[in-house]
Protein backbone atom coordinates (compact mmCIF):
# COMPACT_ATOMS: atom_id res chain seq x y z
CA UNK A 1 0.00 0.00 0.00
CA UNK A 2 1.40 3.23 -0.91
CA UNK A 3 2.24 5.76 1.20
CA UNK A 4 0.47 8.24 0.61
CA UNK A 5 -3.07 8.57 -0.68
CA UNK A 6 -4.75 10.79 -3.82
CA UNK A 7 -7.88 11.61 -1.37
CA UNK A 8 -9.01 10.67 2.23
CA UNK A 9 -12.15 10.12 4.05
CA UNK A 10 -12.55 9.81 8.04
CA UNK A 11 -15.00 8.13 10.31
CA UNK A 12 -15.65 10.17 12.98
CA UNK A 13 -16.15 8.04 16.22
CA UNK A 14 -13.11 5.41 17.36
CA UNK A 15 -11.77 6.57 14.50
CA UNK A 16 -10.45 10.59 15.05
CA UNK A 17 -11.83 10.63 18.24
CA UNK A 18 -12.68 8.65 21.32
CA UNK A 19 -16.22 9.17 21.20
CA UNK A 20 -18.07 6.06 20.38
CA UNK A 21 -19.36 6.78 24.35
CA UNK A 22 -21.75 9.42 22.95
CA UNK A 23 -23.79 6.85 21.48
CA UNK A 24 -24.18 4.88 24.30
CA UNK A 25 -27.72 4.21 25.46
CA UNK A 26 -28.84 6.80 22.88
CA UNK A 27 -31.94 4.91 21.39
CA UNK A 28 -32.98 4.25 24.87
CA UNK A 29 -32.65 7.66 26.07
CA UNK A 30 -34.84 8.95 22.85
CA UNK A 31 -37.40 6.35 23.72
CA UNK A 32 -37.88 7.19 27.64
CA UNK A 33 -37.86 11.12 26.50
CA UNK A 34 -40.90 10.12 24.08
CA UNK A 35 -42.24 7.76 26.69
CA UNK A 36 -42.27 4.83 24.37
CA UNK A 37 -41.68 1.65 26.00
CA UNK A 38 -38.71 -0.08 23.94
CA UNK A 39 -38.05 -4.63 24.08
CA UNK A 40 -35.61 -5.94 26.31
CA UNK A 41 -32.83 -6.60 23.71
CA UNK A 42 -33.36 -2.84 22.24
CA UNK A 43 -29.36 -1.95 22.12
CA UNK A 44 -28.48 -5.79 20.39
CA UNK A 45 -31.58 -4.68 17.88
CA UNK A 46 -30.12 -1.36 17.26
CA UNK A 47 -26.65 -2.61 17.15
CA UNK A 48 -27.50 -4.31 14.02
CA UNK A 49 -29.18 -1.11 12.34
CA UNK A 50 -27.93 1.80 10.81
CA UNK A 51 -29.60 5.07 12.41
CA UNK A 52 -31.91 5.56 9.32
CA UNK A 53 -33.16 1.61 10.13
CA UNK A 54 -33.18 2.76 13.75
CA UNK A 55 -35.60 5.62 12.98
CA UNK A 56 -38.08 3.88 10.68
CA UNK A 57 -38.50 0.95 13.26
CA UNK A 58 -39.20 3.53 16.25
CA UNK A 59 -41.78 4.97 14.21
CA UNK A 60 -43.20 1.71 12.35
CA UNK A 61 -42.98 -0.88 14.93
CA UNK A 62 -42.40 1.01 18.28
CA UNK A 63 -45.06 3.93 17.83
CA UNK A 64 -42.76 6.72 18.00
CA UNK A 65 -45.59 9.59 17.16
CA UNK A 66 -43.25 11.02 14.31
CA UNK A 67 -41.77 10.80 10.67
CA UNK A 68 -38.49 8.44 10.63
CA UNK A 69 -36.70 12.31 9.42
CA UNK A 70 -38.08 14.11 12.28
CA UNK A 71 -36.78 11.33 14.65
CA UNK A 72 -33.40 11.19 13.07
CA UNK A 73 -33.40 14.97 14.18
CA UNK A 74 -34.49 14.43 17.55
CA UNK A 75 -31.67 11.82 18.11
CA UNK A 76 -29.09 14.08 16.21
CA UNK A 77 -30.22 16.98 19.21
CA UNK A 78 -29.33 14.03 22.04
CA UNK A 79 -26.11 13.06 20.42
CA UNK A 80 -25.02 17.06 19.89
CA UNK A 81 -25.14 17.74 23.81
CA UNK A 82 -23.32 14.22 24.17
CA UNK A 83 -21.05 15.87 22.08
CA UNK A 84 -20.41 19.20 23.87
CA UNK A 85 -20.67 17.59 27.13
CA UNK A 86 -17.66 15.38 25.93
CA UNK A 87 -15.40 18.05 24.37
CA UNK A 88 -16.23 20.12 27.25
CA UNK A 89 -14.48 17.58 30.28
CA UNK A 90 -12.38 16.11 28.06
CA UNK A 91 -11.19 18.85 25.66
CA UNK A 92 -8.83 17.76 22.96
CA UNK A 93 -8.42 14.29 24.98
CA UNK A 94 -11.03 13.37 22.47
CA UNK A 95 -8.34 13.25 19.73
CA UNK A 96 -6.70 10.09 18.72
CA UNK A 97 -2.84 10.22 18.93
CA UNK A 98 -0.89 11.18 16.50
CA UNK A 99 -4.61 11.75 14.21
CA UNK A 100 -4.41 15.55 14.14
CA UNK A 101 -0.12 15.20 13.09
CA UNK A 102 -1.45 12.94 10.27
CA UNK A 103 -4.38 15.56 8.80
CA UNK A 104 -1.82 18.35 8.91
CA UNK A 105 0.77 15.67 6.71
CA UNK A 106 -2.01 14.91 4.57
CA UNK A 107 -2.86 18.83 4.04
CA UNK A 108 0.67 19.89 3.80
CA UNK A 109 1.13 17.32 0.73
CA UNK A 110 -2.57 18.58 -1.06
CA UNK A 111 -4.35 15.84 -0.12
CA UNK A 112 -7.89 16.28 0.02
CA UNK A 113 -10.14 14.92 2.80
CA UNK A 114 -13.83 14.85 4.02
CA UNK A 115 -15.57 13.38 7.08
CA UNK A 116 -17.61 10.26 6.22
CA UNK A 117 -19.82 9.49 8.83
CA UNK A 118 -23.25 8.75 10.12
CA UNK A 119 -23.43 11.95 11.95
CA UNK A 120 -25.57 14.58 11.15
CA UNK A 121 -23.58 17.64 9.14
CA UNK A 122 -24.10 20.24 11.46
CA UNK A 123 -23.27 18.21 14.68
CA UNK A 124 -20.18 17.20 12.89
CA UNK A 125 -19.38 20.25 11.68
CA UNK A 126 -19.26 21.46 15.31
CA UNK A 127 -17.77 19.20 17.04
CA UNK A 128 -14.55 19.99 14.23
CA UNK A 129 -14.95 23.47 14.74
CA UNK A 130 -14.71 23.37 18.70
CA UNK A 131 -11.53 20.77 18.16
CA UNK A 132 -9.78 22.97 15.48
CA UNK A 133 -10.08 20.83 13.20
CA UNK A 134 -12.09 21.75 10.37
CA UNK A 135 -9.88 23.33 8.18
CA UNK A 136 -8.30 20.05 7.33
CA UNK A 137 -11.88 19.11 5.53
CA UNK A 138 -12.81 20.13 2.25
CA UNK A 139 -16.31 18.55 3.22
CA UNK A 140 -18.61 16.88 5.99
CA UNK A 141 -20.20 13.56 3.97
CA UNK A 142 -23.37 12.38 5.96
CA UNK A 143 -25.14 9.90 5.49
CA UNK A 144 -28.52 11.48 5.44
CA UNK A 145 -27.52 13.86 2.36
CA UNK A 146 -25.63 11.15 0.55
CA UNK A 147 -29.20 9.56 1.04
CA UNK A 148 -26.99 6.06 1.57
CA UNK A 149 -25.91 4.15 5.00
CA UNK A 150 -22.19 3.07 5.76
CA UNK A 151 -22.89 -0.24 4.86
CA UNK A 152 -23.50 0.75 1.07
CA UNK A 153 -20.57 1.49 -1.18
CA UNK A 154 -22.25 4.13 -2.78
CA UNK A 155 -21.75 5.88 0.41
CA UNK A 156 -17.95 5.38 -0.56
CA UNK A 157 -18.07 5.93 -4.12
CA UNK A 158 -19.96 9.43 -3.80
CA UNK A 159 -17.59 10.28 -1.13
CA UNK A 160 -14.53 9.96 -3.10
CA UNK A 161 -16.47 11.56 -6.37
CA UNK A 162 -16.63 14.56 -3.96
CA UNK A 163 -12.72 14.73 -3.48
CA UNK A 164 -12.25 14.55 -7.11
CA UNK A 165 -10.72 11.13 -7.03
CA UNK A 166 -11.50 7.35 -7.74
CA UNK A 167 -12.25 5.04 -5.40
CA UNK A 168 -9.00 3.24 -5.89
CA UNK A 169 -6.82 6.34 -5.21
CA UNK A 170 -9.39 7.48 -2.12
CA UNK A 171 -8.35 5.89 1.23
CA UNK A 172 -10.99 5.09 3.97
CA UNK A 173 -10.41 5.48 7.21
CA UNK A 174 -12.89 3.63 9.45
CA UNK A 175 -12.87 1.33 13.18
CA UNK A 176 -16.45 -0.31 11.95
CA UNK A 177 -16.05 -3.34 10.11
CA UNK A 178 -19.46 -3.66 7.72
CA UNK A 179 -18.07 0.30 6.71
CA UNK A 180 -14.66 -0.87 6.01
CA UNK A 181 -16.28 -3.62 3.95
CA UNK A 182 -18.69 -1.60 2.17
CA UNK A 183 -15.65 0.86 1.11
CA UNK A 184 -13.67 -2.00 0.10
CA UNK A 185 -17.13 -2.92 -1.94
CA UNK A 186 -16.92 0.45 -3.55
CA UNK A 187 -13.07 -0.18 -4.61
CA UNK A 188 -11.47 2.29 -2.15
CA UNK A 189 -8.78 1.08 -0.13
CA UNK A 190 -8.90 1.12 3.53
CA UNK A 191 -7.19 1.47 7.24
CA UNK A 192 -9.21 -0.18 10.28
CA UNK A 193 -7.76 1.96 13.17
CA UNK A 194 -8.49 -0.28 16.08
CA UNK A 195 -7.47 2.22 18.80
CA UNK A 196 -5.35 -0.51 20.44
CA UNK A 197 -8.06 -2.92 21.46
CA UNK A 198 -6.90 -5.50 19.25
CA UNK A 199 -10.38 -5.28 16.93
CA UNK A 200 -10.02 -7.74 13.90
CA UNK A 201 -11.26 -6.16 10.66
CA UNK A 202 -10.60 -7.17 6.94
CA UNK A 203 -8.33 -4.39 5.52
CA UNK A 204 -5.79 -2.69 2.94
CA UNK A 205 -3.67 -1.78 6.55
CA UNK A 206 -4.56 -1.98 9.75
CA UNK A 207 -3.66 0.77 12.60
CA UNK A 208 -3.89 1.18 16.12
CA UNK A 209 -3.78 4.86 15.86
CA UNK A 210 -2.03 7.67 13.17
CA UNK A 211 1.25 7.78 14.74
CA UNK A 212 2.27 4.37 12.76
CA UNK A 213 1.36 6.52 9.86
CA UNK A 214 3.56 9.55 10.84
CA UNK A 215 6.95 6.69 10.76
């Protein structure tokens, strides 16, 4: 794998930042504010959804009194003060090591990037700007306007379309395996950052965080 890629996108959670926290409990929290009873094995259900699945099933099957979009909103307003409440005690903590070192290699050689993730734009957007680390994004992709889930590889393809590259010369950065597949789907190749935990994912490389990158 070469050394350095033609264009770049980033998951956002366990991948830039230690934040996959902020979505825990979140569908459960949503239903006790709407005072929906949920099953017993709600978190292994939702585990196995993507957050537009998530939404459609709360309204469809759980009687969540609202549109699957206007839930999706709801939940994005629970995970943005997750958000702030987790840049605010932890500050740039949240950062992976050696992740923000990487972004300024990858800018200083003209590489573009974007954010690829299934946060909403807006919450993304400013959680970057209260890290400093926007400028290194040409773009925030979301899934809900690429109209496509991390488990496509349109999601992937569109992405890298975006950055002006091919999927081949577009690197994806991701912790979540069915993403990393669905990228590798698309023809991109890709880097499971594991964060150290020892996670086994099918990939191009596989990292425990960007310093091994900065070598």
């Amino acid at each position: 794998m070469e050394m350095t890629p033609k264009a770049a996108a980033f998951d956002l959670d366990g991948t830039l930042l230690w934040t996959m926290d902020v979505w825990s409990g979140v569908g459960e929290r949503y239903l006790v504010e709407q005072g929906v009873p949920g099953p017993g094995d709600l978190n292994e259900r939702l585990t196995a959804m993507s957050l537009e699945q998530s939404a459609a099933w709360f309204a469809q099957e759980l009687g969540v009194p609202y549109p699957p979009e206007e839930i999706l909103r709801q939940i994005d307003g629970i995970v943005a003060r997750r958000y702030r409440t987790a840049v605010r005690e932890r500050g740039r903590a949240v950062i992976l090591p050696g992740a923000e070192a990487y972004l300024q290699s990858l800018a200083a050689a003209g590489v573009p990037c974007c954010l690829a993730t299934a946060v909403e734009r807006e919450t993304a957007e400013a959680v970057l700007d209260e890290l400093g680390l926007r400028g290194y994004f040409a773009f925030v992709h979301s899934c809900t306007e690429a109209g496509c889930n991390k488990e496509t590889p349109d999601f992937y393809a569109s992405a890298a379309a975006r950055l002006g590259a091919a999927p081949e010369e577009t690197w994806v950065f991701e912790d979540a395996p069915h993403a990393l597949a669905a990228a590798r789907a698309a023809g991109c190749r890709t880097v499971a950052v594991t964060g150290g935990e020892g996670t086994v994912c099918v990939a191009d490389r596989t990292i425990a965080d960007y310093r091994e990158l900065l070598l």
